[in-house]
C-alpha atoms as a PDB file:
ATOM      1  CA  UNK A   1    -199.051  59.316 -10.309  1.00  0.00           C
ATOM      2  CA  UNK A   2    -200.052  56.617  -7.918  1.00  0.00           C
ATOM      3  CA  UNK A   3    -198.048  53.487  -7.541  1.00  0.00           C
ATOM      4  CA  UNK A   4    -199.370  49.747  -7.065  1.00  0.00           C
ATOM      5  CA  UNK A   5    -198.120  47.167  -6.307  1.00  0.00           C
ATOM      6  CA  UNK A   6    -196.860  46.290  -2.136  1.00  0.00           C
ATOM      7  CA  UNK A   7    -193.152  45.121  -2.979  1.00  0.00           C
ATOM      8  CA  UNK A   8    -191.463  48.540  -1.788  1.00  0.00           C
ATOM      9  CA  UNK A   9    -189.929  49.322  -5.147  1.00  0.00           C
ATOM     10  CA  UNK A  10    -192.503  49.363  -7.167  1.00  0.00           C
ATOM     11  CA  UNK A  11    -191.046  46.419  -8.790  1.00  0.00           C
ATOM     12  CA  UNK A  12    -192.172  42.603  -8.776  1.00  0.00           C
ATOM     13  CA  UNK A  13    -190.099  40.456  -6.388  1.00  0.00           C
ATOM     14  CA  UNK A  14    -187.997  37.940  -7.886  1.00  0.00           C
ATOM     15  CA  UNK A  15    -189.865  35.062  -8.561  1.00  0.00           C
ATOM     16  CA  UNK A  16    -186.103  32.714  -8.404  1.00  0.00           C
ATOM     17  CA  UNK A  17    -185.663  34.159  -4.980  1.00  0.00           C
ATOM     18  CA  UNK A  18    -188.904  33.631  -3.433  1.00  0.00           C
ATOM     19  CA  UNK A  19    -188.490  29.495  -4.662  1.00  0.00           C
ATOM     20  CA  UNK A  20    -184.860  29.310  -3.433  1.00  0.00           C
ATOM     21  CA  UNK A  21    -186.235  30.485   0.064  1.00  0.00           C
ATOM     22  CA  UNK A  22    -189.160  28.159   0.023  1.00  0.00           C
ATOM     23  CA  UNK A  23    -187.272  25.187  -1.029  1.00  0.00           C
ATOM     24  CA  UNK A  24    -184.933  26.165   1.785  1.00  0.00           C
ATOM     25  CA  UNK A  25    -187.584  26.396   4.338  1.00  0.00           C
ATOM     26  CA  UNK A  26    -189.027  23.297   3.282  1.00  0.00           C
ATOM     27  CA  UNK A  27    -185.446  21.726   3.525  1.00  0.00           C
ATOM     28  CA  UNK A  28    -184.902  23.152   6.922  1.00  0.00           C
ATOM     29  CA  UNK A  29    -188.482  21.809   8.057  1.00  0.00           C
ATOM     30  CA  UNK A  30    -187.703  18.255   6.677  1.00  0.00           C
ATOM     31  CA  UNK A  31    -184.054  18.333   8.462  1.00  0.00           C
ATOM     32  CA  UNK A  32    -186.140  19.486  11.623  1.00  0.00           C
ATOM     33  CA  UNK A  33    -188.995  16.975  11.431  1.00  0.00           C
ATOM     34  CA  UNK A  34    -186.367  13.950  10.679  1.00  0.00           C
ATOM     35  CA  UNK A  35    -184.341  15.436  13.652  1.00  0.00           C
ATOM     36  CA  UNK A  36    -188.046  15.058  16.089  1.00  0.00           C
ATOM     37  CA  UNK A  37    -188.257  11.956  15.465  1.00  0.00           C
ATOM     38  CA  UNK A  38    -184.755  10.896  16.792  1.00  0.00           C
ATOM     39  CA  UNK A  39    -185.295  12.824  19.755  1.00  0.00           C
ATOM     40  CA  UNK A  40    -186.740  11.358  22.827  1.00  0.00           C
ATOM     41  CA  UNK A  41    -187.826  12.159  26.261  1.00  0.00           C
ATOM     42  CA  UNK A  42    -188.490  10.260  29.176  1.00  0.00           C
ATOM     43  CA  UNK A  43    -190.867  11.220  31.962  1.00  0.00           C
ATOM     44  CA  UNK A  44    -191.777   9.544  35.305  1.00  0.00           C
ATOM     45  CA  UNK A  45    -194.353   9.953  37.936  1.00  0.00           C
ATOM     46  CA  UNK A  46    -194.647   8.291  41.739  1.00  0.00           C
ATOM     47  CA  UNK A  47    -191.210   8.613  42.225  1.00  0.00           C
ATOM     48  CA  UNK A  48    -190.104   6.755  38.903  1.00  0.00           C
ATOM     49  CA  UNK A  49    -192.334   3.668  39.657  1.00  0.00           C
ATOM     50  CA  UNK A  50    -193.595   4.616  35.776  1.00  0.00           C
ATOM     51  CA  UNK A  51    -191.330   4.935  32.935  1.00  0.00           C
ATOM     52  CA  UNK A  52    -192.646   6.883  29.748  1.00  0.00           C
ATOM     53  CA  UNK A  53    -190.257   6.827  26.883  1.00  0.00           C
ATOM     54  CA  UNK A  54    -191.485   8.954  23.709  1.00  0.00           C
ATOM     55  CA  UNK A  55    -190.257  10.102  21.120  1.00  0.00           C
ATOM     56  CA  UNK A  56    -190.883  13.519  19.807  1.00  0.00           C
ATOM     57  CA  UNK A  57    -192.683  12.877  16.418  1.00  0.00           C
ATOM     58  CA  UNK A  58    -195.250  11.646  19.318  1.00  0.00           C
ATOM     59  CA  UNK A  59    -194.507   7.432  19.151  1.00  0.00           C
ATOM     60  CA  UNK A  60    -194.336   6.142  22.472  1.00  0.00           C
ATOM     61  CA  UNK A  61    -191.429   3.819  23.363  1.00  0.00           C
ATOM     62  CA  UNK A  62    -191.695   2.429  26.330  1.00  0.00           C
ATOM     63  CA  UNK A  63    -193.278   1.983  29.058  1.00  0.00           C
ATOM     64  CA  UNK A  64    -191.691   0.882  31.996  1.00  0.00           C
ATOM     65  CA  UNK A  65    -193.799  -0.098  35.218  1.00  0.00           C
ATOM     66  CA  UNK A  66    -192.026  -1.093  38.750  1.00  0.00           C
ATOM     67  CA  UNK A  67    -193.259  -3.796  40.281  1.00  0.00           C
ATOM     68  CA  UNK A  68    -194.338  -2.055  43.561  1.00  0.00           C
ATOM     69  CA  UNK A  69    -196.627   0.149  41.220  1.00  0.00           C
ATOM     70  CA  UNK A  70    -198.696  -3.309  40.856  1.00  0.00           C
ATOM     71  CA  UNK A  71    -201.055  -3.513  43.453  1.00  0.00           C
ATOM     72  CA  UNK A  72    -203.777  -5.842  41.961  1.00  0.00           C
ATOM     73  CA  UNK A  73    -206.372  -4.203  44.809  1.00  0.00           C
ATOM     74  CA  UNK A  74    -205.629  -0.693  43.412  1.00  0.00           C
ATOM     75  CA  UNK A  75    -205.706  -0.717  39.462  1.00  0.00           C
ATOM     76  CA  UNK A  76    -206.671   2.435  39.849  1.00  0.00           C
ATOM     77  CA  UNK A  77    -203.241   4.271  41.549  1.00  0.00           C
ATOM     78  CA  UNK A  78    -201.197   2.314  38.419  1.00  0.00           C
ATOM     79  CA  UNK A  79    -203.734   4.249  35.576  1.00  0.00           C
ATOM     80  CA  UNK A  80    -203.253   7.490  37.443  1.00  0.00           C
ATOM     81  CA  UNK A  81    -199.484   6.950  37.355  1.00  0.00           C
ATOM     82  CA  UNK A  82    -199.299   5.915  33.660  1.00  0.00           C
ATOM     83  CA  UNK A  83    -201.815   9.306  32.583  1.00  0.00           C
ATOM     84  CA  UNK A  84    -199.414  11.597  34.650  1.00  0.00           C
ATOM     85  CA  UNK A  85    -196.436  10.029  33.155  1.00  0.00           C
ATOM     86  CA  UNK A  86    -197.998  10.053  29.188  1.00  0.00           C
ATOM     87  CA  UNK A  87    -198.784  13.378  30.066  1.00  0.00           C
ATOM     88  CA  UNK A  88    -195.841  15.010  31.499  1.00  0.00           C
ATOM     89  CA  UNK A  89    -193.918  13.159  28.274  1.00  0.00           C
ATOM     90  CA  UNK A  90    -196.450  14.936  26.016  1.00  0.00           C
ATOM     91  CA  UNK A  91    -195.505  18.313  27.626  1.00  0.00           C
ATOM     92  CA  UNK A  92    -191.443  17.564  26.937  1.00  0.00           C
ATOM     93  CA  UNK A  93    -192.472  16.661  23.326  1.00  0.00           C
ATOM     94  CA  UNK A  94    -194.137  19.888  22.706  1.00  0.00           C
ATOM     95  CA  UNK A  95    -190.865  21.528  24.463  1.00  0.00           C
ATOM     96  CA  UNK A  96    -188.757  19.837  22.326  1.00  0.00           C
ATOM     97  CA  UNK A  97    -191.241  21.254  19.221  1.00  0.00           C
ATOM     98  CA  UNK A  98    -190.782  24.500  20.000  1.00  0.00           C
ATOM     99  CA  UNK A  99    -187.206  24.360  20.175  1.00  0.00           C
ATOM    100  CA  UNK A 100    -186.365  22.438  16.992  1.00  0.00           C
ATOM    101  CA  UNK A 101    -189.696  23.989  15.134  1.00  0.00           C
ATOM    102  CA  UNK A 102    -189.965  27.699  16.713  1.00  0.00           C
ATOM    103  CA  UNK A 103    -186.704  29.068  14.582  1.00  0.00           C
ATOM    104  CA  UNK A 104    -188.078  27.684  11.379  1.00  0.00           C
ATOM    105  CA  UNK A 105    -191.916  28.182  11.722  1.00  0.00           C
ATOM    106  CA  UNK A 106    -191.613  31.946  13.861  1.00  0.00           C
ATOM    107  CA  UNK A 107    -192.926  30.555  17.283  1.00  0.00           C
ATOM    108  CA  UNK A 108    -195.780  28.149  15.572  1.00  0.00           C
ATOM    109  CA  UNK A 109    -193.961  25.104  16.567  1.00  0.00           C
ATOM    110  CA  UNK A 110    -196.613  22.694  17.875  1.00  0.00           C
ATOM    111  CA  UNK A 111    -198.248  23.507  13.779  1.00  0.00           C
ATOM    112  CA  UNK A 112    -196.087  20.392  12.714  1.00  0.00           C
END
């Protein structure tokens, strides 16, 4: 006689179990999410002349801009430095995901 059914056993799973481990999982991704947004990283481009504080639940901070980054002749040297600065703190936030996330979500930690 053919069996149905994809549980191994034959049997059903148990229904208790399956909630305790999603209530778990959502506990663990609520601990990790609260945990994201205390975490920050700071970035800098030209040699620190830009500042980028952000933190990881993707709020920026701070910015910070030396004043020999101001060169009213040259706005456009400052916006380069403040793009490569926002961007290299978007690429530490999305390190920081995986790290916190990855264990809980199996790799997919950018997903939240």
């Amino acid at each position: 006689m053919a069996r149905q059914g994809g549980y191994g056993g034959g049997g059903t799973p148990n229904m208790q179990q399956l909630m305790k481990q999603a209530q778990k999982m959502q506990q663990d991704i609520l601990k990790a999410q609260e945990e994201l947004a205390e975490t920050e990283v700071v970035a800098t481009s030209g040699g620190g002349m830009v500042e980028i504080v952000m933190t990881c639940d993707r709020k920026l901070s701070s910015i910070t801009i030396s004043p020999e980054a101001v060169d009213p002749d040259d706005v456009e040297i400052l916006q380069d430095l403040i793009i490569a600065a926002f961007n290299e703190a978007s690429s530490l936030v999305e390190q920081e995901h995986e790290r916190i996330m990855g264990p809980i979500s199996g790799g997919a930690g950018g997903l939240f």
